[in-house]
Protein backbone atom coordinates (compact mmCIF):
# COMPACT_ATOMS: atom_id res chain seq x y z
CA UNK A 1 -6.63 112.82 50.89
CA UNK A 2 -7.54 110.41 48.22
CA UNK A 3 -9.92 107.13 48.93
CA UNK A 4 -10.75 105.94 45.35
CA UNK A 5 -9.97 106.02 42.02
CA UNK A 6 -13.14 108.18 41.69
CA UNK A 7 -11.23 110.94 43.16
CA UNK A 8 -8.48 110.40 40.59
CA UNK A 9 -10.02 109.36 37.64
CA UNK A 10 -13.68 110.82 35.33
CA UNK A 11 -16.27 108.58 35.39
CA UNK A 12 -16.40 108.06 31.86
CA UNK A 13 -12.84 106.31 32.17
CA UNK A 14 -13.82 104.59 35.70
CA UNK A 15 -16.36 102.70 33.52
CA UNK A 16 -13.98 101.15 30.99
CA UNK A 17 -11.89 99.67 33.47
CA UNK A 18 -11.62 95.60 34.03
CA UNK A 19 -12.91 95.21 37.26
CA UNK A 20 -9.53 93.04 38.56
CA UNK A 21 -7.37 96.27 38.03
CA UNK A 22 -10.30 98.64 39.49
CA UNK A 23 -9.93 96.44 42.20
CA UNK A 24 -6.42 96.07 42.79
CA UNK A 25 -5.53 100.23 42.59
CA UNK A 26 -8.78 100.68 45.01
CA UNK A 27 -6.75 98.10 47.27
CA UNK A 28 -3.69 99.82 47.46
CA UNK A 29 -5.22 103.63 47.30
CA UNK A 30 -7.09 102.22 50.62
CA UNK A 31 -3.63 101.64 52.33
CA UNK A 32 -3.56 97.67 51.53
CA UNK A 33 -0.55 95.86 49.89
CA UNK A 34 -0.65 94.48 46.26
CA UNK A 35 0.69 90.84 46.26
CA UNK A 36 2.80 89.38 43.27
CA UNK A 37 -0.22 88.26 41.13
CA UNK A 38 -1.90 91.23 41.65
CA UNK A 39 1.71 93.17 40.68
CA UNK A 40 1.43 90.91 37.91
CA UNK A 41 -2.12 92.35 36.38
CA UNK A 42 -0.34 96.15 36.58
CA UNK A 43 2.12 95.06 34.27
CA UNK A 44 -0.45 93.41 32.09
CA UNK A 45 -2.50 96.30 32.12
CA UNK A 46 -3.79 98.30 28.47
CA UNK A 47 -5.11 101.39 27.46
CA UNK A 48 -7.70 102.78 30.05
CA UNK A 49 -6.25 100.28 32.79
CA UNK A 50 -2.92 101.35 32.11
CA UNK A 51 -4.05 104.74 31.92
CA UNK A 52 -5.31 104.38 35.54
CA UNK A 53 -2.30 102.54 36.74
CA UNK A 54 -0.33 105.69 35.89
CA UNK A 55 -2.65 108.21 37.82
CA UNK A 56 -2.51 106.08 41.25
CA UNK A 57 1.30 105.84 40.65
CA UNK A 58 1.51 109.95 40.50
CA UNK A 59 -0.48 109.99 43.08
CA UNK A 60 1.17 108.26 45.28
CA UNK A 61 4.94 110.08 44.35
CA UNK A 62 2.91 113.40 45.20
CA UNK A 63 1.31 111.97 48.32
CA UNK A 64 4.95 110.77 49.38
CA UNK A 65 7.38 113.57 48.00
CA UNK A 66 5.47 116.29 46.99
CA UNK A 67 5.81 117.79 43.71
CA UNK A 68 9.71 118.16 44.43
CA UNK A 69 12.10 115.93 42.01
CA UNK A 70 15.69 115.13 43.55
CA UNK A 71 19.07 114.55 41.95
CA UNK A 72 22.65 114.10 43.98
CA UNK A 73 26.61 115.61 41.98
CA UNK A 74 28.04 112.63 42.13
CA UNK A 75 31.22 111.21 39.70
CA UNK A 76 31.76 107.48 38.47
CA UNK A 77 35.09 106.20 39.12
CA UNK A 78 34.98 102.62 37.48
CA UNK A 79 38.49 101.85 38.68
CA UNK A 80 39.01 98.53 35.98
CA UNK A 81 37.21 96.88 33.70
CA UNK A 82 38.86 93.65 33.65
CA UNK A 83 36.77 91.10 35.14
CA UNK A 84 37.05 87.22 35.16
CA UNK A 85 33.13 86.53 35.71
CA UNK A 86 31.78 86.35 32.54
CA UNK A 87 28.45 87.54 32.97
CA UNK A 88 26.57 87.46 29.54
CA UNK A 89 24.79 90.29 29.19
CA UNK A 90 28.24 92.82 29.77
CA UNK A 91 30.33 93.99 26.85
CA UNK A 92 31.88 96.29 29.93
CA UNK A 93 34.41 93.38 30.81
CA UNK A 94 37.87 93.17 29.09
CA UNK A 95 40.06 90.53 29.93
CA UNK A 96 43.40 91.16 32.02
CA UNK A 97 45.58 91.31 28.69
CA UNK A 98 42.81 93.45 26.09
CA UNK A 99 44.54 96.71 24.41
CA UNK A 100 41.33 98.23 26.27
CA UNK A 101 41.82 96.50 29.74
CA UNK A 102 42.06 99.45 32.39
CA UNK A 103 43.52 99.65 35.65
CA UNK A 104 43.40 103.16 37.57
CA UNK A 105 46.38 103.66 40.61
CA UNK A 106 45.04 104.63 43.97
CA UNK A 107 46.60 108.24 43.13
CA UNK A 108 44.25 108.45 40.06
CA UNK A 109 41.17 107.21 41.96
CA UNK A 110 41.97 110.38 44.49
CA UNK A 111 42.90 112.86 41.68
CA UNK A 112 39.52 111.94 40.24
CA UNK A 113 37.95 112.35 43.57
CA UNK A 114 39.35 115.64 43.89
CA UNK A 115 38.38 117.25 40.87
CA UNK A 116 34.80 116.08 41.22
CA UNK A 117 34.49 117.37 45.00
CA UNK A 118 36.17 121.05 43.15
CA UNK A 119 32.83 120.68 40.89
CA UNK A 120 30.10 120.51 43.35
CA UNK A 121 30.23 116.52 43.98
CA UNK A 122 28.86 115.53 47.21
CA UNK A 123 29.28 111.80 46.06
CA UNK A 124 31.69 109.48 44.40
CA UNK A 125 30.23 105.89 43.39
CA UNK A 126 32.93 103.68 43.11
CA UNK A 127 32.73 99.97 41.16
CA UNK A 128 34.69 98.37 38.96
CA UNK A 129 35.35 94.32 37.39
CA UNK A 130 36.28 91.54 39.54
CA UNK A 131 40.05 91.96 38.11
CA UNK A 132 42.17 88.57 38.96
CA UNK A 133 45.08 90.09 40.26
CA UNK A 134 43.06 92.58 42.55
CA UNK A 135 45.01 93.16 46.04
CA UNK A 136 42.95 91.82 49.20
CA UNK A 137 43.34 94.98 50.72
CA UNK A 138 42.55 97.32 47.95
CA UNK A 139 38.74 98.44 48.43
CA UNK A 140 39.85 99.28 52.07
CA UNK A 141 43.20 101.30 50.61
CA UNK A 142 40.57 103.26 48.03
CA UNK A 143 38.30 104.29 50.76
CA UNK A 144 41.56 104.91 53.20
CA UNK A 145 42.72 107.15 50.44
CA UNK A 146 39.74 109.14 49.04
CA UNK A 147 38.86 110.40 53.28
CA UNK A 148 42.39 111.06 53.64
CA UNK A 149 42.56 113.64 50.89
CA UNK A 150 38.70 114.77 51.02
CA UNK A 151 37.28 113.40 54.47
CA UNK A 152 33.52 115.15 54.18
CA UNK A 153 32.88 113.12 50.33
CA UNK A 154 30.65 110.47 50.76
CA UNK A 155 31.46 107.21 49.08
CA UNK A 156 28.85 105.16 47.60
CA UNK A 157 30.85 102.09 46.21
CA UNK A 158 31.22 98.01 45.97
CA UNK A 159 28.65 96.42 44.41
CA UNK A 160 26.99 92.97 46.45
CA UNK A 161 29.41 90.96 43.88
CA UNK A 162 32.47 92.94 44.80
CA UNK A 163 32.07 92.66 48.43
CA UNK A 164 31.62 88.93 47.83
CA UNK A 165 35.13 88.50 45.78
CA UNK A 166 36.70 91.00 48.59
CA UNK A 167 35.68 89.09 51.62
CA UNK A 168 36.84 85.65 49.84
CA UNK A 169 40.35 87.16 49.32
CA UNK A 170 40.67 88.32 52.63
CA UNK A 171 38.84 84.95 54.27
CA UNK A 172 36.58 87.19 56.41
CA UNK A 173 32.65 86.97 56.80
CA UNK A 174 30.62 89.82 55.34
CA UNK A 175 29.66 91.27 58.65
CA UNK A 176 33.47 91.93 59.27
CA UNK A 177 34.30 92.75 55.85
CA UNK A 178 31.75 94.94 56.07
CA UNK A 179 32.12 96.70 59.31
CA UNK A 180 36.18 96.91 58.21
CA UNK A 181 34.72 99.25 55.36
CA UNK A 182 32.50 100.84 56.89
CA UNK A 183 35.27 101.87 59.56
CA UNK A 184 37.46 103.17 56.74
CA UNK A 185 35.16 105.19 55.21
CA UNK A 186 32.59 103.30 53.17
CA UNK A 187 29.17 105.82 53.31
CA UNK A 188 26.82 103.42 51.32
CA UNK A 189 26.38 100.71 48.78
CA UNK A 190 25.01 100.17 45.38
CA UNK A 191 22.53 97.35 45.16
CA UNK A 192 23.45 96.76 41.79
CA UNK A 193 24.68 92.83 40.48
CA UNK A 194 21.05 92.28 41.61
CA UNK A 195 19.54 91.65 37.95
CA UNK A 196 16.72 89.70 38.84
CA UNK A 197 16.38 87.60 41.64
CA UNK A 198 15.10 84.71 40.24
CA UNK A 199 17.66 81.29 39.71
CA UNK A 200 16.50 80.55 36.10
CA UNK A 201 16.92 83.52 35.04
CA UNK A 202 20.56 84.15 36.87
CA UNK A 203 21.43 81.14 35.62
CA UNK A 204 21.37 82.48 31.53
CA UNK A 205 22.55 85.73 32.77
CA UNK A 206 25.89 85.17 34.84
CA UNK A 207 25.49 81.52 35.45
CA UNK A 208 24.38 81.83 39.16
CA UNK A 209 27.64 82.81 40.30
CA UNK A 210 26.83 85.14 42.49
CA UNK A 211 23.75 83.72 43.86
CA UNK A 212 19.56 85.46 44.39
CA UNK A 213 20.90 84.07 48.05
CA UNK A 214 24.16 85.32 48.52
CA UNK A 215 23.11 88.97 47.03
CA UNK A 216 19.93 88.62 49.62
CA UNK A 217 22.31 87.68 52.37
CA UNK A 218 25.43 90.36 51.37
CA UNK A 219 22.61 93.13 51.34
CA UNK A 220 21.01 92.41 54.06
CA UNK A 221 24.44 91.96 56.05
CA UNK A 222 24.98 96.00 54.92
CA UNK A 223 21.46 97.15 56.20
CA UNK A 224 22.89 95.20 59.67
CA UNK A 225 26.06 96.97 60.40
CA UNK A 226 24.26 100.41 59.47
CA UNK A 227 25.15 100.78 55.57
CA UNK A 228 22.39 101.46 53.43
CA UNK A 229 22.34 100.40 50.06
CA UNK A 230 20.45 100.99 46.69
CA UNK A 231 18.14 98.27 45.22
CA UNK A 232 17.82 97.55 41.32
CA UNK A 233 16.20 95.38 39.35
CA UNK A 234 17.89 94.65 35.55
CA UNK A 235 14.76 94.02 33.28
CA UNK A 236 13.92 93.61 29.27
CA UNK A 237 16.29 90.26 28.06
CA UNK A 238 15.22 86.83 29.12
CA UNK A 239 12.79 87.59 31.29
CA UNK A 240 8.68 87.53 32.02
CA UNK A 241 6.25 89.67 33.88
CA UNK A 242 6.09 86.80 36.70
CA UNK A 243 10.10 87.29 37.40
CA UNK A 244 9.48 90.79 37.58
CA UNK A 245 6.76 91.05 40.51
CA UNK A 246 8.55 87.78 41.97
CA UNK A 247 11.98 90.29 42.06
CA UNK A 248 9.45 92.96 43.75
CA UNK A 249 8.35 91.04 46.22
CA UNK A 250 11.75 89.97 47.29
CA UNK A 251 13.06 93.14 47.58
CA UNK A 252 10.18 94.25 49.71
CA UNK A 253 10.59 91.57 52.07
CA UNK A 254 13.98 93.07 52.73
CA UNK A 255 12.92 96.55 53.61
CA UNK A 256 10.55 95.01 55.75
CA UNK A 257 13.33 93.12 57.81
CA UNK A 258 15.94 96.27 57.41
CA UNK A 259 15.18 99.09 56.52
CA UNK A 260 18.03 99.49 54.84
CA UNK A 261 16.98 100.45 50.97
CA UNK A 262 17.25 104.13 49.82
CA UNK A 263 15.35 104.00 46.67
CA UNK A 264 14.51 101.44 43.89
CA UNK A 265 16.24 101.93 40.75
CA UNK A 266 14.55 99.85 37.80
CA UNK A 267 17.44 99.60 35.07
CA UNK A 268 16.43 98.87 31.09
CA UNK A 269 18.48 95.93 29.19
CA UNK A 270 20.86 97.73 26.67
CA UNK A 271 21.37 95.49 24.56
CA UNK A 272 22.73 97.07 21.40
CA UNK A 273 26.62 95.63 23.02
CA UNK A 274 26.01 92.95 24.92
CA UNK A 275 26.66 89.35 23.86
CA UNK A 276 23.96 88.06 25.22
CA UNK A 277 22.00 89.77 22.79
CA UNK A 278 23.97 88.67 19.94
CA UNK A 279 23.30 84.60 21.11
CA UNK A 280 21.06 83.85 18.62
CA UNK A 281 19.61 80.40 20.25
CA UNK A 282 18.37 82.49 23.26
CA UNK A 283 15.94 84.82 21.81
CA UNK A 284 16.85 87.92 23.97
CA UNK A 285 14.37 90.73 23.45
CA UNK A 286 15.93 93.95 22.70
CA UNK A 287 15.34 95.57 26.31
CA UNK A 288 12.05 96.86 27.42
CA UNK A 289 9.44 98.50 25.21
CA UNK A 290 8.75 102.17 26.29
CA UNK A 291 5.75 100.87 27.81
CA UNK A 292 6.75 98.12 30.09
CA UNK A 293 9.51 100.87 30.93
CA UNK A 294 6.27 103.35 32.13
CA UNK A 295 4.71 100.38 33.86
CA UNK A 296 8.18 99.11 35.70
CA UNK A 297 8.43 102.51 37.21
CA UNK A 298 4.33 102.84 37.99
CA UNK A 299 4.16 99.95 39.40
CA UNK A 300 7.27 99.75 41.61
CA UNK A 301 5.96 102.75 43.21
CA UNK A 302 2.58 101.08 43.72
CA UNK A 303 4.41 98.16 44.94
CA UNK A 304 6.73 99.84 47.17
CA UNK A 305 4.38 102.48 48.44
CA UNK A 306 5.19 103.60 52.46
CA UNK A 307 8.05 101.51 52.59
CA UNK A 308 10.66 102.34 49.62
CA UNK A 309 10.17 106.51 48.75
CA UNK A 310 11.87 107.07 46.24
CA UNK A 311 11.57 105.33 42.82
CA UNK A 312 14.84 106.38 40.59
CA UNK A 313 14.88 106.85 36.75
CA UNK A 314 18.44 105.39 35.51
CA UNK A 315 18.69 108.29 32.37
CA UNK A 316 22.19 106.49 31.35
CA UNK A 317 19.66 104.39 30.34
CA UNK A 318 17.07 105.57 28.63
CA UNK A 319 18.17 109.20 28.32
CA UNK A 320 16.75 112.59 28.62
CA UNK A 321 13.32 112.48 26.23
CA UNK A 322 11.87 109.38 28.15
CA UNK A 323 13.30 110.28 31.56
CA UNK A 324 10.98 113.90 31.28
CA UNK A 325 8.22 111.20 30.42
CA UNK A 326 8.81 108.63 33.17
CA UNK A 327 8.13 112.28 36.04
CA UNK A 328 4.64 111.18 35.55
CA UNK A 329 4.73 107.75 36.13
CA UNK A 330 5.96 107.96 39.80
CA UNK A 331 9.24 108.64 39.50
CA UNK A 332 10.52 111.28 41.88
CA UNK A 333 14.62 111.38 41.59
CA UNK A 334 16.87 111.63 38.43
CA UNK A 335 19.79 109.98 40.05
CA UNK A 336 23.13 111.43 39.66
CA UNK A 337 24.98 113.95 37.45
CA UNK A 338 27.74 110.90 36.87
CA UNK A 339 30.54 113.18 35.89
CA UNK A 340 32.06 109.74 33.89
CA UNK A 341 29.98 106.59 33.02
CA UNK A 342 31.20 103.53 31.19
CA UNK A 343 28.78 100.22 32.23
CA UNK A 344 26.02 101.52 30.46
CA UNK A 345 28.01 103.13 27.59
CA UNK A 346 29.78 100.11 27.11
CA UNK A 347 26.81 98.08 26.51
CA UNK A 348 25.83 100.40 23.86
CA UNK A 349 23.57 103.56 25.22
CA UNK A 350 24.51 106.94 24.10
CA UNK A 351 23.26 108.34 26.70
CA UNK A 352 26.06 107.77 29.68
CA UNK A 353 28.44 110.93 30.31
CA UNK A 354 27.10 113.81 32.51
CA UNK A 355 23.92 115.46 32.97
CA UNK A 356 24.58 118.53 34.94
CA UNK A 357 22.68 119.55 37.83
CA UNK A 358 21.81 122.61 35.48
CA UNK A 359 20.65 120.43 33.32
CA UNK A 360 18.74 118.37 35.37
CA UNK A 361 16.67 121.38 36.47
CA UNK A 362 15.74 121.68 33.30
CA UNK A 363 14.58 118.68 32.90
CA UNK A 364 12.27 118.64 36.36
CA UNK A 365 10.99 122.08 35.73
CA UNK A 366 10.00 121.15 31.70
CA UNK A 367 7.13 118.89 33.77
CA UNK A 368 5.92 121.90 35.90
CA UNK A 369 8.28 120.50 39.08
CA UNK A 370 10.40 121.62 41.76
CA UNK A 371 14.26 120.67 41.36
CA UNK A 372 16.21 119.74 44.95
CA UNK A 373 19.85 118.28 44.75
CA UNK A 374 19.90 116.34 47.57
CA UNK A 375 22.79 114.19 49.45
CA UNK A 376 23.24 110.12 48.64
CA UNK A 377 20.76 109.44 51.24
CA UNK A 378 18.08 111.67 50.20
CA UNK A 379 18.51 114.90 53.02
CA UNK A 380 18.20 117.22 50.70
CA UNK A 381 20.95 120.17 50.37
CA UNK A 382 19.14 122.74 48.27
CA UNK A 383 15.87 123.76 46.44
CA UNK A 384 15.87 125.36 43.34
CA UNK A 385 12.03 126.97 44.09
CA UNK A 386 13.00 130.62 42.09
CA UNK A 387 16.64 130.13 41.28
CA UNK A 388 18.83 127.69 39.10
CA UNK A 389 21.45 125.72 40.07
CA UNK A 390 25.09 126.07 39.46
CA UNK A 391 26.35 126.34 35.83
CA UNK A 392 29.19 123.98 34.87
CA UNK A 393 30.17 122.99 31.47
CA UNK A 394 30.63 119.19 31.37
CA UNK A 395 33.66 117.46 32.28
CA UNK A 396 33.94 115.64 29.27
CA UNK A 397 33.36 117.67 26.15
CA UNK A 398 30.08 116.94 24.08
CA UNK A 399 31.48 118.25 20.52
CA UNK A 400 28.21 118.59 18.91
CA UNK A 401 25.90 116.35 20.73
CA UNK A 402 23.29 117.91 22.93
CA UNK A 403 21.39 116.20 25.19
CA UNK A 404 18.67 118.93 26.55
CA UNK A 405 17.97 119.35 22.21
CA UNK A 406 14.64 117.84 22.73
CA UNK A 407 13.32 121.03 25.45
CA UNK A 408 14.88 123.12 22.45
């Protein structure tokens, strides 16, 4: 077991360090908490300090998980994209009359389902816009349908913002909208619409309407009536290092109350789409540099360490290259195969349709580690120590375009 940074790092290096980050990674290596400040000097950290930052971080996902990397089959069913919010930063939204505005029937929802159960899925993740016209009733009737017709799938779906809009239409409170769809088949939630939890910042992003104290109290309302959920942090657009460990520390206040978090998923600004980009009087930066991406991830774990396990690379994101880089900067899961993706796609990454578990394999083993597909709340179904997993082609076809070209 590891006691210091001299167990981790030469001496040589030790030396060059600025005492405030020696002292902060000996803090945490000796079992201690970092608070937000401290959080705050991680993500400020350069060249040897950042260096060192990145060993603790590894560390710590070896300490925790070992040198196995986890992934879950899972399919995207993004049921519409019309949405009346508004949120800036989305180009995913269409309004209800757009050429492009989509609306899938239950009986597509289940056909899609179906199919991705018949290819390995364990998992379908289920979101989709706020769409005006929405039934009251018609989460429940999507999870009512899906067990009817495959009763062992697990369904990871409704975002903090949906289940917000759903109990308003149906006048309940979130612990009995909650427990309704949980009763009907609801496995899990994504802690997405979280952004960052920080009112100035919501307030340029989606105009605080769904609030840092609704999504607190919607999430933590899941954890109570036994749903776990995802937690996510959207970073790289109007934002500063101080919203970023302020987000942190909120989030880990949570799983200290709950419980209730599976893993921490940071997610990169695409902004190559989105409008709020392309609003020139608000100097939005261009998402994350590939550095503050390594140091989100590093530090997360750091941040999170013995209470959130898993720290989640989102490679819709940020793709297959930097996702291979980002395994030695305390990540430890690759998320899921996402049979169909169009949130991050929309907004402009080129990145979002299907990795294969094959694929993913690939991936974990290029950086001398152990693949394991593993269920939505981490018990893991199978590890790939000699063999390979499963060869599918990809649901949608690639033409010419080849994500894995870079292992080539």
């Amino acid at each position: 077991m590891i006691n210091s940074l001299r167990d981790l790092i030469e001496n040589d290096t030790l030396k060059k360090l600025n005492s405030n980050i020696y002292r902060i990674l000996e803090k945490s290596l000796s079992g201690d908490e970092i608070n937000k400040k401290e959080a705050e000097a991680l993500f400020s950290s350069e060249n040897d300090d950042f260096f060192a930052l990145l060993k603790v971080a590894n560390y710590f996902r070896k300490e925790v998980n070992g040198n196995i990397v986890t992934y879950v089959i899972n399919r995207n069913i993004n049921f519409t994209n019309v949405c009346h919010m508004g949120c800036r930063f989305c180009n995913f939204a269409k309004k209800i009359n757009d050429p492009d505005a989509e609306w899938l029937n239950l009986n597509e929802i289940v056909r899609r389902a179906r199919e991705a159960w018949d290819r390995g899925a364990t998992e379908v993740c289920i979101q989709g816009g706020l769409h005006p016209k929405l039934p009251g009733k018609f989460y429940r009737d999507i999870l009512l349908s899906i067990k009817k017709e495959i009763p062992s799938i697990h369904i990871h779906a409704f975002s903090p913002f949906e289940i917000w809009y759903g109990a308003a239409k149906n006048k309940m409170s979130y612990f009995d909208y909650l427990t309704d769809l949980k009763e009907c088949g609801l496995g899990s939630m994504p802690g997405t619409a979280a952004e960052i939890l920080d009112v100035k910042v919501r307030n340029i992003l989606t105009k605080n309407k769904l609030s840092s104290d609704e999504w607190v109290k919607i999430i933590k309302t899941a954890h109570k009536v036994g749903l776990k959920t995802t937690s996510t942090i959207m970073y790289g657009h109007v934002d500063e290092i101080k919203n970023w460990s302020n987000h942190l520390f909120k989030i880990r206040e949570i799983q200290k109350e709950t419980n209730g978090f599976t893993e921490f998923i940071p997610l990169s600004f695409v902004y190559k789409n989105s409008p709020l980009f392309h609003e020139k009087k608000l100097n939005v930066k261009a998402g994350p540099t590939d550095i503050e991406i390594m140091k989100m991830h590093a530090v997360s774990r750091i941040f999170f360490h013995k209470l959130i396990d898993n720290i989640q690379v989102s490679w819709t994101k940020l793709g297959p290259k930097k996702v291979q880089i980002l395994l030695d900067c305390g990540v430890n899961d690759l998320g899921g195969t996402l049979m169909n993706e169009s949130i991050s796609r929309s907004a402009g990454s080129q990145f979002g349709q299907e990795l294969t578990g094959f694929e993913m394999a690939r991936i974990i083993r290029s950086k001398n580690k152990i693949p394991a597909q593993r269920d939505t709340l981490y018990m893991k179904k199978e590890i790939f120590n000699t063999h390979d997993p499963k060869f599918y082609e990809p649901l949608v076809k690639r033409n010419s375009f080849d994500p894995m070209e870079f292992l080539n």
